[in-house]
PDB file of N, CA and C in Angstrom:
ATOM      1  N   UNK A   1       4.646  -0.353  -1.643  1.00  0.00           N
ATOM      2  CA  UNK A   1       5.010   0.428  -0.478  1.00  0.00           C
ATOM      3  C   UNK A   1       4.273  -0.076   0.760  1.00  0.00           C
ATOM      4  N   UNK A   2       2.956  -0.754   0.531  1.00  0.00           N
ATOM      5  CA  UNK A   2       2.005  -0.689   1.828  1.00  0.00           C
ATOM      6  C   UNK A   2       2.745  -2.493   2.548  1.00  0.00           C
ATOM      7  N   UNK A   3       3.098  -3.002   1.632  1.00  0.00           N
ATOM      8  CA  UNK A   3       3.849  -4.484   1.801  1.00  0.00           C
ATOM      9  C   UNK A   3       5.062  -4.304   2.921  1.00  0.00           C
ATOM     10  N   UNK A   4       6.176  -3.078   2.227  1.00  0.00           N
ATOM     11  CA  UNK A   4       6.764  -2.960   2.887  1.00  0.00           C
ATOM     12  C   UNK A   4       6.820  -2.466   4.415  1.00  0.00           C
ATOM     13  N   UNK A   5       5.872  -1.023   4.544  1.00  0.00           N
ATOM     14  CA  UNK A   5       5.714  -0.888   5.807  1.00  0.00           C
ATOM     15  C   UNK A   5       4.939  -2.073   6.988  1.00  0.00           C
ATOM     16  N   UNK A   6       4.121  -2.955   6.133  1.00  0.00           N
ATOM     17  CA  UNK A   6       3.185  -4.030   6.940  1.00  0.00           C
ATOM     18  C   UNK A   6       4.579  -4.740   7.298  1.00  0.00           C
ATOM     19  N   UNK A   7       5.648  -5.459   6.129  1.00  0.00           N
ATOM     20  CA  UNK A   7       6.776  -5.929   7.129  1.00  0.00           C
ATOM     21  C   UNK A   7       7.634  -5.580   8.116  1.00  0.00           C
ATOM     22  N   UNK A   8       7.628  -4.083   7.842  1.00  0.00           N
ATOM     23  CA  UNK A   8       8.708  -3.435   9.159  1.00  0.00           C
ATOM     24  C   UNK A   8       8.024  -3.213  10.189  1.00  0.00           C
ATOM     25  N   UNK A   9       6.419  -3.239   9.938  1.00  0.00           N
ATOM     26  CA  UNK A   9       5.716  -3.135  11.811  1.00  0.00           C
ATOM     27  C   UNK A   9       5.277  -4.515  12.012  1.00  0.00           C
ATOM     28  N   UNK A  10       5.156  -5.511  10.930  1.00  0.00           N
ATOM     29  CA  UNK A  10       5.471  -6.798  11.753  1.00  0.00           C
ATOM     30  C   UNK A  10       6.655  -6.933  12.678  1.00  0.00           C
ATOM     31  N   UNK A  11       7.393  -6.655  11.815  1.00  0.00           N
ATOM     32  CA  UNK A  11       9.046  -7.211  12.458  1.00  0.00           C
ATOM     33  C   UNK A  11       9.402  -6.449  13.794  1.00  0.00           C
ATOM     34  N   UNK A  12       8.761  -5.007  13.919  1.00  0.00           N
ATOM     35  CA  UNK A  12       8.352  -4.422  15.430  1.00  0.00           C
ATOM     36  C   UNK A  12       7.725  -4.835  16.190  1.00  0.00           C
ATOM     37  N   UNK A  13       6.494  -5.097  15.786  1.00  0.00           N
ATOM     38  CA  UNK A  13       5.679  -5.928  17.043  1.00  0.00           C
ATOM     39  C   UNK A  13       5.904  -6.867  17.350  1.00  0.00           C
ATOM     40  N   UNK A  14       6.359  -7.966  16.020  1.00  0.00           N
ATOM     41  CA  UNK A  14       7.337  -9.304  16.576  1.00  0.00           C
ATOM     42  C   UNK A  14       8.052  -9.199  17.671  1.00  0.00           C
ATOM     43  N   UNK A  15       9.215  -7.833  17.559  1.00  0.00           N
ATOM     44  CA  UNK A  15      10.217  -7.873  18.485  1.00  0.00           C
ATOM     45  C   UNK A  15       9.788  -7.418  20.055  1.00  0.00           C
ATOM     46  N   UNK A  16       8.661  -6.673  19.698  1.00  0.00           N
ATOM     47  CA  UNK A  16       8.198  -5.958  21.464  1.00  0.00           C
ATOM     48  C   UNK A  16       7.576  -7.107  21.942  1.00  0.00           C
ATOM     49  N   UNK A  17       6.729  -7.645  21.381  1.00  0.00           N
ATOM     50  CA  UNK A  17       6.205  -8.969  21.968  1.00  0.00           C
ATOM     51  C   UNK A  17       6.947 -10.253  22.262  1.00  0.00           C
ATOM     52  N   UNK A  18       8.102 -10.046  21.964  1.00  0.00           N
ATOM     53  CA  UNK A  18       9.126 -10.868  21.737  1.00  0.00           C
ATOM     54  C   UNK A  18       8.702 -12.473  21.484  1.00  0.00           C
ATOM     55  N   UNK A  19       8.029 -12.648  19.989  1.00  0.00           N
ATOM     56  CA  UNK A  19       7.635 -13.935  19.467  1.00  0.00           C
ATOM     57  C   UNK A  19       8.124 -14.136  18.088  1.00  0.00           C
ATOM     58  N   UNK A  20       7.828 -15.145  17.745  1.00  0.00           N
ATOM     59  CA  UNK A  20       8.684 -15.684  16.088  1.00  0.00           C
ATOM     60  C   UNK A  20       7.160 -15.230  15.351  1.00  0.00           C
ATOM     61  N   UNK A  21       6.243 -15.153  15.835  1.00  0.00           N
ATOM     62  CA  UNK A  21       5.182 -15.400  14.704  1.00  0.00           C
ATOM     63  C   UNK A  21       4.015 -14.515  15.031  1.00  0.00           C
ATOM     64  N   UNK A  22       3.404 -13.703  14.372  1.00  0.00           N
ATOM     65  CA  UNK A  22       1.888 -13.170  15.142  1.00  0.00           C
ATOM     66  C   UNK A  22       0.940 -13.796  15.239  1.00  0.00           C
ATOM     67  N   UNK A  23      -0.104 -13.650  15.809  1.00  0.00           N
ATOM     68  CA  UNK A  23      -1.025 -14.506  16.017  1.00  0.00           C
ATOM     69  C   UNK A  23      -2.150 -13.445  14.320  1.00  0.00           C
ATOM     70  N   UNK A  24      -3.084 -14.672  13.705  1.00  0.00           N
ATOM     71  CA  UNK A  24      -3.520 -13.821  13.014  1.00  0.00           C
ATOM     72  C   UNK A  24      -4.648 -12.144  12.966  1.00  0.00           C
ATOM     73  N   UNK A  25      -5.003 -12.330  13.909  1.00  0.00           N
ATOM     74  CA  UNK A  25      -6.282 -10.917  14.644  1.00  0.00           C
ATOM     75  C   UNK A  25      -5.080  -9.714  13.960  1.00  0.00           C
ATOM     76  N   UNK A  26      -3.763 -10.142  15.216  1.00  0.00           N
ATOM     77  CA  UNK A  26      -2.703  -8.641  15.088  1.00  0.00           C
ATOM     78  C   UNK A  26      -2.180  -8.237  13.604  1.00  0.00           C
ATOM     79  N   UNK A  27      -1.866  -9.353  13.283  1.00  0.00           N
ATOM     80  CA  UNK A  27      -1.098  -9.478  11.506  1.00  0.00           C
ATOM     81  C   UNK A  27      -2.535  -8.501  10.664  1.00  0.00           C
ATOM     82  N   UNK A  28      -3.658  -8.947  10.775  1.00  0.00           N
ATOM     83  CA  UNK A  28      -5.267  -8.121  10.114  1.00  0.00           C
ATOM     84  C   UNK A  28      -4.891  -6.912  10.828  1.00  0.00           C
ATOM     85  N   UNK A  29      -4.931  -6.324  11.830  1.00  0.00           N
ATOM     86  CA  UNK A  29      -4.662  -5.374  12.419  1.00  0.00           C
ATOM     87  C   UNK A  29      -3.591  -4.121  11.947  1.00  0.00           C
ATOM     88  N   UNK A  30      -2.507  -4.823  11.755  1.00  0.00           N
ATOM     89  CA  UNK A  30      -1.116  -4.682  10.834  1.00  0.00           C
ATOM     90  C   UNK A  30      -1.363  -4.203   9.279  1.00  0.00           C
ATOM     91  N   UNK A  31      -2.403  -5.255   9.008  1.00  0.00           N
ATOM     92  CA  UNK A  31      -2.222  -4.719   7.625  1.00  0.00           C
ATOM     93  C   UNK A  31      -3.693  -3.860   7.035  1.00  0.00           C
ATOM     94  N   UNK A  32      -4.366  -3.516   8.111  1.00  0.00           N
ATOM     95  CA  UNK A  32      -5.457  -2.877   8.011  1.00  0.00           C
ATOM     96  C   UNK A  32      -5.174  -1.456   7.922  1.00  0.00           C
ATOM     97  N   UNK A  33      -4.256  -0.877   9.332  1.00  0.00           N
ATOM     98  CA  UNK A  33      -3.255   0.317   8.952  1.00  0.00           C
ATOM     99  C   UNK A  33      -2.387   0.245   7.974  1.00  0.00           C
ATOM    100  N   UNK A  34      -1.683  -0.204   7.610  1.00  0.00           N
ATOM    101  CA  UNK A  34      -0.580   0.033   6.600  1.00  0.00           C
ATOM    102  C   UNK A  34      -1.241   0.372   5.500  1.00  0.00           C
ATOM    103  N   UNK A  35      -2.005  -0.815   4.980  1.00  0.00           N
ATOM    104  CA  UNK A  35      -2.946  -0.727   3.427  1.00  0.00           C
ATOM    105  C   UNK A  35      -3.246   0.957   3.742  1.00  0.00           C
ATOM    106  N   UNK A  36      -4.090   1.134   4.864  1.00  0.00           N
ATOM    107  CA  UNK A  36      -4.946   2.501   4.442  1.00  0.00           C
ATOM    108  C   UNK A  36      -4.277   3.872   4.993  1.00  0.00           C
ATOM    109  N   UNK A  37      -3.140   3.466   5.381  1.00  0.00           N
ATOM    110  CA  UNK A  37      -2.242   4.959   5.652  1.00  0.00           C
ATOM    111  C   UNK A  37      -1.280   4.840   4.355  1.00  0.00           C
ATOM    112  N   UNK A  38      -1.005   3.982   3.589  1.00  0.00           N
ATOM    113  CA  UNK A  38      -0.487   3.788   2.576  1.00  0.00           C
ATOM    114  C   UNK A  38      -0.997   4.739   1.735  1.00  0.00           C
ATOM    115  N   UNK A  39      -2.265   4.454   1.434  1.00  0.00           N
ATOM    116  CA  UNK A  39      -3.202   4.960   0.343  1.00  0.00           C
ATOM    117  C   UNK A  39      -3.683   6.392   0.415  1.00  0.00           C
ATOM    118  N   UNK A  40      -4.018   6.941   1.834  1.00  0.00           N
ATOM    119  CA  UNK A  40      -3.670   7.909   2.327  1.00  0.00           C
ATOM    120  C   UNK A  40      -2.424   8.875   1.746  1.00  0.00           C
ATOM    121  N   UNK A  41      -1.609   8.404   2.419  1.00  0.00           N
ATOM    122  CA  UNK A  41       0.071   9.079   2.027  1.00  0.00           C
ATOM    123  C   UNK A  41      -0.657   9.467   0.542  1.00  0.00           C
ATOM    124  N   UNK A  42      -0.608   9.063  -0.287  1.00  0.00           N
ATOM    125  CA  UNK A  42      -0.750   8.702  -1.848  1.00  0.00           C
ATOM    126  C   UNK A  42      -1.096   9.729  -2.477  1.00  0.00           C
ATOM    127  N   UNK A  43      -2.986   9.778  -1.594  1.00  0.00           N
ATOM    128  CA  UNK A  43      -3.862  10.801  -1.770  1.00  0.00           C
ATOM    129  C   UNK A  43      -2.999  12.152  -1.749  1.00  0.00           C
ATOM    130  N   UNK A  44      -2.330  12.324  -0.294  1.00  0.00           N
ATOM    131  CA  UNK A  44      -1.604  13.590   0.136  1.00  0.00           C
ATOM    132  C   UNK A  44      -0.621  13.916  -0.927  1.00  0.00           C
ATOM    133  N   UNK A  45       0.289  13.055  -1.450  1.00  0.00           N
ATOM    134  CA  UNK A  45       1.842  13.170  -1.995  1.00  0.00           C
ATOM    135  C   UNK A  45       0.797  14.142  -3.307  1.00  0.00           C
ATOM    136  N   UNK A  46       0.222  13.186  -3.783  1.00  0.00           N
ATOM    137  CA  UNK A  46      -0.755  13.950  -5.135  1.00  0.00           C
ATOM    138  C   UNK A  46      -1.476  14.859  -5.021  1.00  0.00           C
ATOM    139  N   UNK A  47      -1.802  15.550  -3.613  1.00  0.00           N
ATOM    140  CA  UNK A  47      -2.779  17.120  -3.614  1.00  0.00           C
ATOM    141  C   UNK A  47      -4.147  17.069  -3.446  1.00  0.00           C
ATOM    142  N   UNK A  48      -4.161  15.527  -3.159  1.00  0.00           N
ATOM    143  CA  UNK A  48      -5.905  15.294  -3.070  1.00  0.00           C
ATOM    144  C   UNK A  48      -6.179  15.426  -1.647  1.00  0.00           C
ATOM    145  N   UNK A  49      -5.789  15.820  -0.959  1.00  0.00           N
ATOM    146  CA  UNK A  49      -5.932  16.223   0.397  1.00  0.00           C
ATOM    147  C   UNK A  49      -4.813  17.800   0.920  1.00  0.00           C
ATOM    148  N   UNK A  50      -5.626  18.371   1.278  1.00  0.00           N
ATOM    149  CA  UNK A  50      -5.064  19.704   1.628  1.00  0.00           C
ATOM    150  C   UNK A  50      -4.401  19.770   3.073  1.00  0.00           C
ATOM    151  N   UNK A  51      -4.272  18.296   3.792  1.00  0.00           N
ATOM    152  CA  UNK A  51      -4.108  19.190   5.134  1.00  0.00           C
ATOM    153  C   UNK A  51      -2.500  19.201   5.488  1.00  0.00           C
ATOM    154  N   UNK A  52      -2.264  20.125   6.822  1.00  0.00           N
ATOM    155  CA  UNK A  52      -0.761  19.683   6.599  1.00  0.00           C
ATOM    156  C   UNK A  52      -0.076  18.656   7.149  1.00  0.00           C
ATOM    157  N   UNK A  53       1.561  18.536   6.826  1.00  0.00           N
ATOM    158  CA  UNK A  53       2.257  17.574   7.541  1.00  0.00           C
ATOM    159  C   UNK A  53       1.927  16.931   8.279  1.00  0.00           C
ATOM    160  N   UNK A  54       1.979  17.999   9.753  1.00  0.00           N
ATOM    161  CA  UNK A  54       1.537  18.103  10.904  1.00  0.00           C
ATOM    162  C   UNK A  54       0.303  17.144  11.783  1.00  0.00           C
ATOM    163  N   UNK A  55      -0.674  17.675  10.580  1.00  0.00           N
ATOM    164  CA  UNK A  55      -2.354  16.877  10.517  1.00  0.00           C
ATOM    165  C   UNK A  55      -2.175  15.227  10.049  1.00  0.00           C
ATOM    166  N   UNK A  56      -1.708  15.318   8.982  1.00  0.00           N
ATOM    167  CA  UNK A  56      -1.745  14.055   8.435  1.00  0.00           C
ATOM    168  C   UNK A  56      -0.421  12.840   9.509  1.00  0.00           C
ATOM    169  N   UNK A  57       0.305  13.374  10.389  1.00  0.00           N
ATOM    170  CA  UNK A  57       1.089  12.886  11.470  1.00  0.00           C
ATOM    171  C   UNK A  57      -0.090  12.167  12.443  1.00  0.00           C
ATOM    172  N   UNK A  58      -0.491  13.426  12.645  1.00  0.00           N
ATOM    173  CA  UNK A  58      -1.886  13.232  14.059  1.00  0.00           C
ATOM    174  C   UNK A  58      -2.682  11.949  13.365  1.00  0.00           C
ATOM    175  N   UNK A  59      -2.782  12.429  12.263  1.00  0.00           N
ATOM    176  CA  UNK A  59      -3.999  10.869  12.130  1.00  0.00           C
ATOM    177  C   UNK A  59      -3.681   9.644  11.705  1.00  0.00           C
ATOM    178  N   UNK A  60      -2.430   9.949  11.154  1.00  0.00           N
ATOM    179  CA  UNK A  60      -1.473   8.433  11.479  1.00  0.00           C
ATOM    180  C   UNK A  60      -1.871   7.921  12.850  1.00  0.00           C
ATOM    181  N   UNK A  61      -1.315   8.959  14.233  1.00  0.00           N
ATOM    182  CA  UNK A  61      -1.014   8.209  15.526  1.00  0.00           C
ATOM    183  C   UNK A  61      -2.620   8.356  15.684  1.00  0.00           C
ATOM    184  N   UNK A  62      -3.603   8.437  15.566  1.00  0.00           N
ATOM    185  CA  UNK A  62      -5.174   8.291  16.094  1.00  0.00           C
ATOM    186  C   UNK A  62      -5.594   6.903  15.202  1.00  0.00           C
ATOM    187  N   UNK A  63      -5.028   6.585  14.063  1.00  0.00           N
ATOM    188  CA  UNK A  63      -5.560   5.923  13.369  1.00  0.00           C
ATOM    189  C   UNK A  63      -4.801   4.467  13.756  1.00  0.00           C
ATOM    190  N   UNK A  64      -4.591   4.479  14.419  1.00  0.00           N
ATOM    191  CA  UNK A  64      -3.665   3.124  14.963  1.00  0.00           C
ATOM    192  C   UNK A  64      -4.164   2.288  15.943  1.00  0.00           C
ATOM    193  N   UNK A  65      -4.594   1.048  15.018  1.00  0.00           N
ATOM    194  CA  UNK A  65      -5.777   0.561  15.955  1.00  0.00           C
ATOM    195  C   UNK A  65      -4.976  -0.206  17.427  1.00  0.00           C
ATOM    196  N   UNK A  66      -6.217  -0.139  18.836  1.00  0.00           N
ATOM    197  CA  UNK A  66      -5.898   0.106  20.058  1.00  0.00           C
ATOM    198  C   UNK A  66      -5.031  -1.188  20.583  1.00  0.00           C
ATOM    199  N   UNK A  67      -5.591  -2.559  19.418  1.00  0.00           N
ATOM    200  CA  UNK A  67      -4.519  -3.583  19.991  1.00  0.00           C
ATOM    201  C   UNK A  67      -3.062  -3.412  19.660  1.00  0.00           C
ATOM    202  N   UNK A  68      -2.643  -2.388  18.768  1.00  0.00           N
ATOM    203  CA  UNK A  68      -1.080  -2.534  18.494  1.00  0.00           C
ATOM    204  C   UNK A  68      -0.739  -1.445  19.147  1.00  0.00           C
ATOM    205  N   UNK A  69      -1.370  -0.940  20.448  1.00  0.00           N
ATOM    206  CA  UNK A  69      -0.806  -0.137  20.767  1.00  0.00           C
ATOM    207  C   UNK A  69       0.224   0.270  22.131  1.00  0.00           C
ATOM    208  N   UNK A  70      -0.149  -1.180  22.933  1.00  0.00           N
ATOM    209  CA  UNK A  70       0.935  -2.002  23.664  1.00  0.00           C
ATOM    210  C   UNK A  70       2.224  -2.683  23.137  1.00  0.00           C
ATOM    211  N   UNK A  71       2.417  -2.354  21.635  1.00  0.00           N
ATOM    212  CA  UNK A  71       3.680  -2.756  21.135  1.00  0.00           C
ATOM    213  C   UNK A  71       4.211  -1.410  20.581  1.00  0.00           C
ATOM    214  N   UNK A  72       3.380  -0.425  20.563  1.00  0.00           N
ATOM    215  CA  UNK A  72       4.100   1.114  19.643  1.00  0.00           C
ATOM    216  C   UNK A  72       4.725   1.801  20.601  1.00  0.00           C
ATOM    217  N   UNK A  73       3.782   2.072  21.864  1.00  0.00           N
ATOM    218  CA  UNK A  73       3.782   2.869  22.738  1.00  0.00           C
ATOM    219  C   UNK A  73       4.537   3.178  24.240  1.00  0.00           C
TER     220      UNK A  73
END
């Protein structure tokens, strides 16, 4: 799952930046969130975290580190 979302926000930031390739810093960046909102989700889906929807939304968008955020935003 964490593979897949790292390719669909490559293939976003690819397109806002409008380049064929990332440079490597952003791609680490990319897959630094994905891996650990991945694992996250995981925790939540299974009950190991109590908070709600709502919460776990918010810290998606806080947890998004500040260089990809001229391509989200």
């Amino acid at each position: 799952m964490a593979e897949i979302n790292c390719n669909a926000l490559k293939e976003r930031v690819m397109k806002a930046a409008k380049v064929d390739k990332l440079d490597e810093e952003t791609e680490i960046y990319i897959r630094f969130y994905c891996w650990g909102t991945t694992a996250l989700n995981c925790e939540w889906i299974l009950g190991e975290d109590s908070i709600s929807p709502r919460e776990l939304a918010r810290m998606h968008e806080t947890a998004l580190p500040k260089p990809l955020h001229k391509y989200l935003y």
